[in-house]
C-alpha atoms as a PDB file:
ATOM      1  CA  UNK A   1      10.861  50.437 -19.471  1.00  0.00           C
ATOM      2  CA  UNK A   2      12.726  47.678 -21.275  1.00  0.00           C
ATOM      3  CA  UNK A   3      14.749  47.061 -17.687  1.00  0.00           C
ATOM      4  CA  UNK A   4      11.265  46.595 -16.097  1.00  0.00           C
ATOM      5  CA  UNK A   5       9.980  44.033 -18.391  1.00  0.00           C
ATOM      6  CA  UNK A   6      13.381  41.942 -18.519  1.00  0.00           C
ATOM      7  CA  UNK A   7      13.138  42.394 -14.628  1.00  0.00           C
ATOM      8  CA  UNK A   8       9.313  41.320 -14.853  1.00  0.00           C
ATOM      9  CA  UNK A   9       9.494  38.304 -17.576  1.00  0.00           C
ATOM     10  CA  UNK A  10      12.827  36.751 -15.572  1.00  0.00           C
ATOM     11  CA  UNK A  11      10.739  36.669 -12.134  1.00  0.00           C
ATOM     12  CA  UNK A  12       8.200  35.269 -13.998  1.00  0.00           C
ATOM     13  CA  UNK A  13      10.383  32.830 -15.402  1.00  0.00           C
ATOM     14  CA  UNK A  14      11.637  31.971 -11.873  1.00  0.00           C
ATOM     15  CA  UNK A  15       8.259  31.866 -10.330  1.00  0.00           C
ATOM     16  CA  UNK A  16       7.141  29.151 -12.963  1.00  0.00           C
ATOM     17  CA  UNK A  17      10.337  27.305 -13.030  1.00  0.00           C
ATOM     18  CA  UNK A  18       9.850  26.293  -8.980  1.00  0.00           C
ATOM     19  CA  UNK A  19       6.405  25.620  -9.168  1.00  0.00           C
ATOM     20  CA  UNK A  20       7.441  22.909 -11.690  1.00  0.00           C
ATOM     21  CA  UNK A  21       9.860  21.679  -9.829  1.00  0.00           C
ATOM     22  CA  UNK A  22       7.413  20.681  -6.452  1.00  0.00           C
ATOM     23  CA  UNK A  23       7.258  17.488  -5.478  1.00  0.00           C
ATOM     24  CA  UNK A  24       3.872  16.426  -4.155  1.00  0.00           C
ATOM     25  CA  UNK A  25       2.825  14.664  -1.186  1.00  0.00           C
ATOM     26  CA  UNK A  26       4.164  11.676  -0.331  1.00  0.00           C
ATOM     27  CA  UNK A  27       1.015   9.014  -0.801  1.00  0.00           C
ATOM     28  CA  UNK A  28      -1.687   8.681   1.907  1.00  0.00           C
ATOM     29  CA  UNK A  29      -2.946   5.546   2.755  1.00  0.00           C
ATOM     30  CA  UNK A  30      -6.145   4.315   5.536  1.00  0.00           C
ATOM     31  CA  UNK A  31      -6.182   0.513   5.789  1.00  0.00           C
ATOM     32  CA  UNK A  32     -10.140   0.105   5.777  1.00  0.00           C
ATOM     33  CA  UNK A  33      -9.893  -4.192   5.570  1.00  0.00           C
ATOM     34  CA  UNK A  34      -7.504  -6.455   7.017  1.00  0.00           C
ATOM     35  CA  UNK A  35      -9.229  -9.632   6.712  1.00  0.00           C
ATOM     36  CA  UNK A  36     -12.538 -10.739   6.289  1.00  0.00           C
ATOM     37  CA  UNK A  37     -14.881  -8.130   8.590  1.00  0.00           C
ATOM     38  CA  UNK A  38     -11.704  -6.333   9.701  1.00  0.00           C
ATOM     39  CA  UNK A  39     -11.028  -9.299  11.950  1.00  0.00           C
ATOM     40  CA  UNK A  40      -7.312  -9.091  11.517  1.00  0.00           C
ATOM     41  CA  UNK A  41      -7.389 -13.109  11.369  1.00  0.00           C
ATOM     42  CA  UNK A  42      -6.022 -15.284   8.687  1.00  0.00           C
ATOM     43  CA  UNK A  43      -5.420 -19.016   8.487  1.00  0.00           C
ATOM     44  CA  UNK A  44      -2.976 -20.816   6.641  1.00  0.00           C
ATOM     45  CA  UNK A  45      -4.588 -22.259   3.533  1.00  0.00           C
ATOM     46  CA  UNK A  46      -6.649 -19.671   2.569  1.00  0.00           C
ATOM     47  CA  UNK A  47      -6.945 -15.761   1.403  1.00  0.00           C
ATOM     48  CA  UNK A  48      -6.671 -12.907   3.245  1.00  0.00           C
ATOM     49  CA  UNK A  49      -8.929 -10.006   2.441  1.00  0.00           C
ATOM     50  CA  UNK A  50      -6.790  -7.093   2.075  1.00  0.00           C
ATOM     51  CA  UNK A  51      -8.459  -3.556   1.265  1.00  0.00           C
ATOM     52  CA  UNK A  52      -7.195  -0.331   1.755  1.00  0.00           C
ATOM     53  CA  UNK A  53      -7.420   3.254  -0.096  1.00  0.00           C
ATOM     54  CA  UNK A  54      -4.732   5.010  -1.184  1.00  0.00           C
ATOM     55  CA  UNK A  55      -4.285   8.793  -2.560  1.00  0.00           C
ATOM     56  CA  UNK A  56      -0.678   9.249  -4.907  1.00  0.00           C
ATOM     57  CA  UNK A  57      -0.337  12.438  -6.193  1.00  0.00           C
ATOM     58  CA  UNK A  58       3.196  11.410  -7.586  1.00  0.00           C
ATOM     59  CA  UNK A  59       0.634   8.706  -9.134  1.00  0.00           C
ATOM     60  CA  UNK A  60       1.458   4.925  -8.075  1.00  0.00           C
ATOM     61  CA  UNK A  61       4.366   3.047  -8.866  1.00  0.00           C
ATOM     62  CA  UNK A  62       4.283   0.151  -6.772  1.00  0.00           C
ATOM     63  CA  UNK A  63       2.500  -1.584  -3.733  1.00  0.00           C
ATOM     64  CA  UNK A  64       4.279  -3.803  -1.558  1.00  0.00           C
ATOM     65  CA  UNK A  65       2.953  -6.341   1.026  1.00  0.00           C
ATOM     66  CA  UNK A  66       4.874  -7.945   3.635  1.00  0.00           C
ATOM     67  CA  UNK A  67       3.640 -10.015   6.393  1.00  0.00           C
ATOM     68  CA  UNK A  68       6.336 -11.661   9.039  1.00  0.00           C
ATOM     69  CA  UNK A  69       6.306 -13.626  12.136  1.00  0.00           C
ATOM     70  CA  UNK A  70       6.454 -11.368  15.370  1.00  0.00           C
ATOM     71  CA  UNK A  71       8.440 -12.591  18.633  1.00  0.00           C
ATOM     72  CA  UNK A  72      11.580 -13.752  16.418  1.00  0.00           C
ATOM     73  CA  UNK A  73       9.867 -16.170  14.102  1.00  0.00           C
ATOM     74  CA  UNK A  74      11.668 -15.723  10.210  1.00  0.00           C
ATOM     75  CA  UNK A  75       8.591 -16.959   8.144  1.00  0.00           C
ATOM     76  CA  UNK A  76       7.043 -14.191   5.869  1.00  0.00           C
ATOM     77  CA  UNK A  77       4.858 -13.651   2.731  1.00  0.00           C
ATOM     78  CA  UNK A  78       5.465 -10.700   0.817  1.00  0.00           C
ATOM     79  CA  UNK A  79       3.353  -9.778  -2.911  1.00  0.00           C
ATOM     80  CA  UNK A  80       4.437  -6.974  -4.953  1.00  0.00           C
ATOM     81  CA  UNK A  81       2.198  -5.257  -7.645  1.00  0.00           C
ATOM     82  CA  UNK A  82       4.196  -3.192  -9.981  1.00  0.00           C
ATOM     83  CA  UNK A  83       1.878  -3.327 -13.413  1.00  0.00           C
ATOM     84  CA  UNK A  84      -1.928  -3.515 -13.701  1.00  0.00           C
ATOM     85  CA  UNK A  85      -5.091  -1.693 -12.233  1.00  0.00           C
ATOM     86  CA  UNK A  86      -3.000  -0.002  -9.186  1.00  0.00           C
ATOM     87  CA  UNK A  87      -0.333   1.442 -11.119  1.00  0.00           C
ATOM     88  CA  UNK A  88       0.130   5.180 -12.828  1.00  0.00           C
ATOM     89  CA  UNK A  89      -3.289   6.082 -10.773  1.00  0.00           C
ATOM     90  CA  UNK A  90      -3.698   9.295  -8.486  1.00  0.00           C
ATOM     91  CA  UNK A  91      -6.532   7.954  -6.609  1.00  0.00           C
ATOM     92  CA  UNK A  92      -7.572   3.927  -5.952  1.00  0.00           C
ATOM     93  CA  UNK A  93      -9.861   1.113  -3.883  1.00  0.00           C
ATOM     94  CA  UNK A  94      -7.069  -1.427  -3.339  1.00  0.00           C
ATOM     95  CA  UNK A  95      -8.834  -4.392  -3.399  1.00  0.00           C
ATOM     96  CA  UNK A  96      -6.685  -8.300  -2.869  1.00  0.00           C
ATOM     97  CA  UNK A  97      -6.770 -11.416  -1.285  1.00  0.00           C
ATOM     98  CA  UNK A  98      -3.227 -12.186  -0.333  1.00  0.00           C
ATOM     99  CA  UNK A  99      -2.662 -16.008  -0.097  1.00  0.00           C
ATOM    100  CA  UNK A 100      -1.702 -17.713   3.454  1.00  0.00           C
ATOM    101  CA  UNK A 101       0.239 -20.909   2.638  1.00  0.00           C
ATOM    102  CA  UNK A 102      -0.834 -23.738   3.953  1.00  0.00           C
ATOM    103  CA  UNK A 103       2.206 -24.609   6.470  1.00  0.00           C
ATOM    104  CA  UNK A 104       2.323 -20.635   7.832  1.00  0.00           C
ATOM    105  CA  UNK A 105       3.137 -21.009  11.841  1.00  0.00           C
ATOM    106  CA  UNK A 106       0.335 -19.830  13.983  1.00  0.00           C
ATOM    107  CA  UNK A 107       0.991 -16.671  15.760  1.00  0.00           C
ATOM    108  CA  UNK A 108       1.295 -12.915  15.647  1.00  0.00           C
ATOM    109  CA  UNK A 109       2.388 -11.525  12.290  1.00  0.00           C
ATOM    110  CA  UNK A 110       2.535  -7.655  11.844  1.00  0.00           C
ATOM    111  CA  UNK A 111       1.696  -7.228   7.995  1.00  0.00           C
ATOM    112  CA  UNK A 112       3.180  -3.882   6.176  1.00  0.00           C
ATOM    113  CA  UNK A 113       1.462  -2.030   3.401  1.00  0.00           C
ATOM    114  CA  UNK A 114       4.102   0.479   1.212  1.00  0.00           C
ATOM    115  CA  UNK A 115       2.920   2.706  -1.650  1.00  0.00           C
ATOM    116  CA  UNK A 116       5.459   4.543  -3.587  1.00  0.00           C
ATOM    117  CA  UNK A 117       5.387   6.891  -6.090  1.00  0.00           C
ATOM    118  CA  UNK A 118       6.721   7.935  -9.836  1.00  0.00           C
ATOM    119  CA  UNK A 119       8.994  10.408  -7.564  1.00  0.00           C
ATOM    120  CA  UNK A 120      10.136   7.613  -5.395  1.00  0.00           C
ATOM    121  CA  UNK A 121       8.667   8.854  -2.038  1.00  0.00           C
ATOM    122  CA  UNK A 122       6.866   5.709   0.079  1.00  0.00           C
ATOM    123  CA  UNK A 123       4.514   5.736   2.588  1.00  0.00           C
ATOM    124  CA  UNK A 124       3.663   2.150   4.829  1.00  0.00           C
ATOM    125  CA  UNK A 125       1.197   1.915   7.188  1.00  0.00           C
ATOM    126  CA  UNK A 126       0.813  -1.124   9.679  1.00  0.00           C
ATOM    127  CA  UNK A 127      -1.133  -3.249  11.033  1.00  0.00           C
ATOM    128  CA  UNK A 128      -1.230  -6.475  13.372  1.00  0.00           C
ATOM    129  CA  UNK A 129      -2.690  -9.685  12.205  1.00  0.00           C
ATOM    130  CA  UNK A 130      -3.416 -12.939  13.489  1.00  0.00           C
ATOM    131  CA  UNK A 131      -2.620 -16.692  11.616  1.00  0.00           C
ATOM    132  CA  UNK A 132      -5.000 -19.287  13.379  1.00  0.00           C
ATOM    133  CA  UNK A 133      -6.756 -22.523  12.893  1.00  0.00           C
ATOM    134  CA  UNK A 134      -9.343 -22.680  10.616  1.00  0.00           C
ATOM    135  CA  UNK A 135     -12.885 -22.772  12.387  1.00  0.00           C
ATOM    136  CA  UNK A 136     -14.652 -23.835   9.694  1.00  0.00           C
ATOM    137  CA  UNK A 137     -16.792 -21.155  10.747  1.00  0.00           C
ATOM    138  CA  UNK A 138     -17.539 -18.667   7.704  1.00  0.00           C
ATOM    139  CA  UNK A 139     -15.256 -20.719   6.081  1.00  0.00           C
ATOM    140  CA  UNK A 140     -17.215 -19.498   2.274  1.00  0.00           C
ATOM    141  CA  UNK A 141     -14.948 -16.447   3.503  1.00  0.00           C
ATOM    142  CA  UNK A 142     -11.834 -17.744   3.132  1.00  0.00           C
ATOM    143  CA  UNK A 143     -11.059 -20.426   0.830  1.00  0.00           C
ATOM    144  CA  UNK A 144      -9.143 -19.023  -2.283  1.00  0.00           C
ATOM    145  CA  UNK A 145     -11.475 -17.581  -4.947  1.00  0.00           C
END
């Protein structure tokens, strides 16, 4: 009887030892907003709407944000955000306007969104984007807030 129970409270033991030791998903994230209506425009001078929502079950450590020239061009803009709102969450609405400078070449960019997690796993999703002349049109949208 005594065999049994050692045999029982060590499987146990096992059991609840690897459960413990799983790693969760790497983080999932849908890009909902990539400037202002979706439009996938910027323009150098002003703020680019940037929205997306991400799930972490590691929980968030840090977002990172690069945009670069396609078609060989070297200019880029990259943010990190590695304290405030975003971080140590499961779940979140991210929610920035990501600031063109003012003498950004006009072109094709490709802008990449990374989320990693407490456990160190990273996910990126992509997306292409546009830098163009200002219209003036909308342009409440897209001066700096």
């Amino acid at each position: 009887m005594s065999l049994m129970l050692a045999l029982v409270s060590v499987s146990t033991l096992f059991l609840t030892a690897c459960d413990d030791d799983e790693t969760p998903d790497k983080p999932q994230i849908t890009l909902t907003e990539v400037g202002h209506d979706n439009s996938r425009h910027a323009h150098p001078g002003h703020d680019m709407h940037l929205e997306a929502d991400i799930v972490a079950m590691g929980l968030i450590q840090r977002i990172d944000i690069r945009i670069h020239q396609e078609d060989g061009g070297t200019f880029e803009i990259k943010q990190s955000f590695t304290e405030g709102k975003y971080i140590g969450v499961r779940n979140t609405e991210f929610h920035e306007h990501i600031d063109i400078p003012e003498g950004a070449p006009l072109g094709e960019y490709h802008l990449h969104f990374t989320v990693t997690d407490k456990f160190g796993q990273q996910t990126t999703v992509e997306s292409p984007l546009e830098i163009s002349e200002d219209d003036d049109e909308n342009d409440e949208h897209h001066h700096n807030d």
